[in-house]
C-alpha atoms as a PDB file:
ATOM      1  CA  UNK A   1     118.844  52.399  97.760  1.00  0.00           C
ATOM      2  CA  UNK A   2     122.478  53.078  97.758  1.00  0.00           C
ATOM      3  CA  UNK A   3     124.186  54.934 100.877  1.00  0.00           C
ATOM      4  CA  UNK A   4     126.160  57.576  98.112  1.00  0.00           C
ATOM      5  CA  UNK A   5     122.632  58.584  96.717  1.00  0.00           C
ATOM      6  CA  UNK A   6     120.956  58.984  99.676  1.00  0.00           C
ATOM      7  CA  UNK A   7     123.828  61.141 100.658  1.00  0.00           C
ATOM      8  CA  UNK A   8     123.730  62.877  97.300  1.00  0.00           C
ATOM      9  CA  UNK A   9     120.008  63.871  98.236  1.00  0.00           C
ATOM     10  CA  UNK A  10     120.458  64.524 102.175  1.00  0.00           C
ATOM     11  CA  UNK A  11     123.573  67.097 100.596  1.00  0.00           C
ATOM     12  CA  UNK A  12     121.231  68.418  98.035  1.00  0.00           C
ATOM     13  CA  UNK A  13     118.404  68.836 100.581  1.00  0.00           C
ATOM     14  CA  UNK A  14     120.544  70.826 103.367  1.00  0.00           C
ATOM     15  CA  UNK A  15     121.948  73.029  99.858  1.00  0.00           C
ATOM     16  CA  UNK A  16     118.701  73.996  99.142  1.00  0.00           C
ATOM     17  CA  UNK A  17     117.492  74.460 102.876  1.00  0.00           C
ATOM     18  CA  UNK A  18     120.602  77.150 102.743  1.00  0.00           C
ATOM     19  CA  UNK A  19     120.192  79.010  99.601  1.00  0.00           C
ATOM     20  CA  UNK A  20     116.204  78.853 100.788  1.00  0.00           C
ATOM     21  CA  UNK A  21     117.452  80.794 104.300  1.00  0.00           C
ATOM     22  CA  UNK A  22     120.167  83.111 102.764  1.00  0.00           C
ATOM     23  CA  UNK A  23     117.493  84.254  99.757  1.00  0.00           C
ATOM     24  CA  UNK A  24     115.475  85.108 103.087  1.00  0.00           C
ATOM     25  CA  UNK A  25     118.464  86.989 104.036  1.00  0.00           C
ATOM     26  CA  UNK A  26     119.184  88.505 100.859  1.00  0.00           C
ATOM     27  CA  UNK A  27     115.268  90.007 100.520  1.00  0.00           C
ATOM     28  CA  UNK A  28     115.386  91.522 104.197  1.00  0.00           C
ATOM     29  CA  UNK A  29     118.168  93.434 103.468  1.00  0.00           C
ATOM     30  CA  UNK A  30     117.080  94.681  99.958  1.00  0.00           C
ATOM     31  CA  UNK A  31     114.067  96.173 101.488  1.00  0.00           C
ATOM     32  CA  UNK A  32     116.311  98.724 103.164  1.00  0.00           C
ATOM     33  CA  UNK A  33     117.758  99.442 100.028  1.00  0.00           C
ATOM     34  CA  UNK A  34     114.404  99.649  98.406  1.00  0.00           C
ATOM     35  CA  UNK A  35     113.405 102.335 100.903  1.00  0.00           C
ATOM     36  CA  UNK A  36     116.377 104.384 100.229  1.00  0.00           C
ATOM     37  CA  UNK A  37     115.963 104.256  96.647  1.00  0.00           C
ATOM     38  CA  UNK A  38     112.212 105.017  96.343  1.00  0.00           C
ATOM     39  CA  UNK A  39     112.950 108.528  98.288  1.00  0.00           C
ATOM     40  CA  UNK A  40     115.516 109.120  95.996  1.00  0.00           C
ATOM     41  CA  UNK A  41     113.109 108.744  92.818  1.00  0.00           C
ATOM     42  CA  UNK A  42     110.354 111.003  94.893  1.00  0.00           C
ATOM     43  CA  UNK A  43     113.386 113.763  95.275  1.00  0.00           C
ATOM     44  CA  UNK A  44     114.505 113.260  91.426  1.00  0.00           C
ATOM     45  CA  UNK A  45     110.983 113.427  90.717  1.00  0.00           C
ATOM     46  CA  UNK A  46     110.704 116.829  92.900  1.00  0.00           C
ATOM     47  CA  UNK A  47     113.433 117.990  91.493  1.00  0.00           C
ATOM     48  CA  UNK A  48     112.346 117.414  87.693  1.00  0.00           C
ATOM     49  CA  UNK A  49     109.388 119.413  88.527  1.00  0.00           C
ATOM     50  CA  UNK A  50     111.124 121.881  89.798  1.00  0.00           C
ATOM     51  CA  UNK A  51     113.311 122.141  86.974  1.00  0.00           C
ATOM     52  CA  UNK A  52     109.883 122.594  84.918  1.00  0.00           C
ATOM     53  CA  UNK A  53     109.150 125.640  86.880  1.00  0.00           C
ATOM     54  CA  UNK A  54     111.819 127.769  87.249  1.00  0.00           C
ATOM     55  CA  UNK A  55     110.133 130.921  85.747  1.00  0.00           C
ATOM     56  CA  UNK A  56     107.266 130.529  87.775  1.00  0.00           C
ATOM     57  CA  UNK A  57     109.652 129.736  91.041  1.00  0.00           C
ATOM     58  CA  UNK A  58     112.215 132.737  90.421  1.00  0.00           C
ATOM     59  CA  UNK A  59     109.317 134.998  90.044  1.00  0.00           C
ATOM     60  CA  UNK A  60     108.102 133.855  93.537  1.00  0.00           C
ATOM     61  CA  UNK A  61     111.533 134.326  95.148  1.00  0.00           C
ATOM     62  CA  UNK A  62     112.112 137.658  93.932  1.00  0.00           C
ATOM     63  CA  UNK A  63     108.843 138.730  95.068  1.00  0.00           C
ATOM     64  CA  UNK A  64     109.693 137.490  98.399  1.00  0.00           C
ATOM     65  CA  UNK A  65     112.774 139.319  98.077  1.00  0.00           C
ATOM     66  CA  UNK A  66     111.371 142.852  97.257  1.00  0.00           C
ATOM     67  CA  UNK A  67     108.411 142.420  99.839  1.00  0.00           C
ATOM     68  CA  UNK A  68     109.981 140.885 102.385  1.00  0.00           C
ATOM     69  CA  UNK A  69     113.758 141.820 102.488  1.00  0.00           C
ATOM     70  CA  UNK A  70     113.949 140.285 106.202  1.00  0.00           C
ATOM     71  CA  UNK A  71     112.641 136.765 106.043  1.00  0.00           C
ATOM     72  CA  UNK A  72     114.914 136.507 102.566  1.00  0.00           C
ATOM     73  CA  UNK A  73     118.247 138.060 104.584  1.00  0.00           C
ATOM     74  CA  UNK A  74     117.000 135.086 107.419  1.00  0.00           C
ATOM     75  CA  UNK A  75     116.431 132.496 104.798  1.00  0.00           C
ATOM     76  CA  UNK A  76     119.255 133.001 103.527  1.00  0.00           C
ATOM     77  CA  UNK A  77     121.416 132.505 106.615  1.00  0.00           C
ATOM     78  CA  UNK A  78     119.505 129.776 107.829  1.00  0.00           C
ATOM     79  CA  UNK A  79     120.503 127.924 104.396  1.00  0.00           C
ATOM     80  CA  UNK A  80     123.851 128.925 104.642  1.00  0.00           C
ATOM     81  CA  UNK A  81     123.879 127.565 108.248  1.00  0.00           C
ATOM     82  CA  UNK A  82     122.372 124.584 107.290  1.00  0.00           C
ATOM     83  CA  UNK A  83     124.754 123.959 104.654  1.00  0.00           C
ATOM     84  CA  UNK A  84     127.854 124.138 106.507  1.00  0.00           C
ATOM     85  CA  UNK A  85     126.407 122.231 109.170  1.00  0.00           C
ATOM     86  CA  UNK A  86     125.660 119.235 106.488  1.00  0.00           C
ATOM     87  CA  UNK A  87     129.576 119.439 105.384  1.00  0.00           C
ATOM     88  CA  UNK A  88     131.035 119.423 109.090  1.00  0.00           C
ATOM     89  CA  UNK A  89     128.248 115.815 109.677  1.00  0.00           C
ATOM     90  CA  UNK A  90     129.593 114.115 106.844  1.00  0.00           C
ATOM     91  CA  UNK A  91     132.405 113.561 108.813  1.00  0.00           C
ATOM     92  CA  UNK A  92     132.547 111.995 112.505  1.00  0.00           C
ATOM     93  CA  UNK A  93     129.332 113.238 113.195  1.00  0.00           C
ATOM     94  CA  UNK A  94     127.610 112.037 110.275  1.00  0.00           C
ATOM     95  CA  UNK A  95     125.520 108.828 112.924  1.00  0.00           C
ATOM     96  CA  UNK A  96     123.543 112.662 114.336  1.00  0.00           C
ATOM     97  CA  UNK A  97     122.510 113.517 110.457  1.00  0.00           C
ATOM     98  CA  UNK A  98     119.448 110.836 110.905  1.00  0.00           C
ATOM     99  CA  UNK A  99     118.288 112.420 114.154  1.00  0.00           C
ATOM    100  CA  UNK A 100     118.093 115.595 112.769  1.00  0.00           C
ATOM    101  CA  UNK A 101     116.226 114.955 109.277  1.00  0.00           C
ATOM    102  CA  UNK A 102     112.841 114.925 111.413  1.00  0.00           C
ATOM    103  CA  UNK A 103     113.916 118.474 112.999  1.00  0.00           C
ATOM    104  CA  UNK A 104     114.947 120.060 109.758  1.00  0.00           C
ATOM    105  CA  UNK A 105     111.455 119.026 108.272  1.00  0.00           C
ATOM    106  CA  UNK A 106     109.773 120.206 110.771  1.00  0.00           C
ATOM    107  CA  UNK A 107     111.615 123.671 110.710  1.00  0.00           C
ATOM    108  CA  UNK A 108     111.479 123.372 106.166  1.00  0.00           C
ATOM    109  CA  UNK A 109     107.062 122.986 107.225  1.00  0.00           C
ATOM    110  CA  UNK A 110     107.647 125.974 109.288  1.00  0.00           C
ATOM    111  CA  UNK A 111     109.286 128.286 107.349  1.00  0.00           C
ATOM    112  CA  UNK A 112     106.652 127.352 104.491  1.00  0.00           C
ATOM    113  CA  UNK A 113     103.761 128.408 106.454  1.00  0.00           C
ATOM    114  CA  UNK A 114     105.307 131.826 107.556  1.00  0.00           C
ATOM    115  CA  UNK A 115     106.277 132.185 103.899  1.00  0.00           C
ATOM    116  CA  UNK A 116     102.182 131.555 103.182  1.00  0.00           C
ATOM    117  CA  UNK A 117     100.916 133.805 105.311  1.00  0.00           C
END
């Protein structure tokens, strides 16, 4: 066999040994990107329902606002805390926001129960 096809092959073979490894690569760090994206269909999906039942959830709050004027006025701050806490960690101190996504759940599953009892 000639040398130049044999080189041909040995190139071809290392090319596809590559594109075989940086495929590899390429699929590891999709799955992150997966992740991220199939939260954000379950929160469009939240939201959607949501949307669906805004009669039913405005009735709720303002029935949680005449019967219990306290936990609304707390609510209320909380939320307001919360939210200008979010826009001060989008900047330098936006590496913390990660950390504290497992605290705010557990404080969201809180304030749910003492809203159901």
């Amino acid at each position: 066999m000639d040398s130049r096809l044999v080189n041909i092959a040995l190139r071809k073979q290392r090319l596809q040994l590559r594109a075989a490894v940086q495929r590899e690569d390429m699929m590891a760090r999709l799955a992150a990107v997966e992740t991220g994206l199939t939260r954000l269909d379950a929160v469009r999906d939240q939201l959607s329902w949501a949307k669906e039942k805004i009669p039913l959830l405005s009735v709720g709050l303002i029935t949680v606002l005449l019967f219990k004027p306290r936990l609304t006025l707390r609510l209320a701050r909380r939320a307001w805390l919360g939210w200008l806490l979010l826009r001060r960690a989008r900047g330098p101190l936006a590496t913390l926001l990660p950390v504290a996504t497992p605290l705010l759940r557990r404080l969201l599953r809180s304030l749910k129960r003492a809203l159901s009892a």
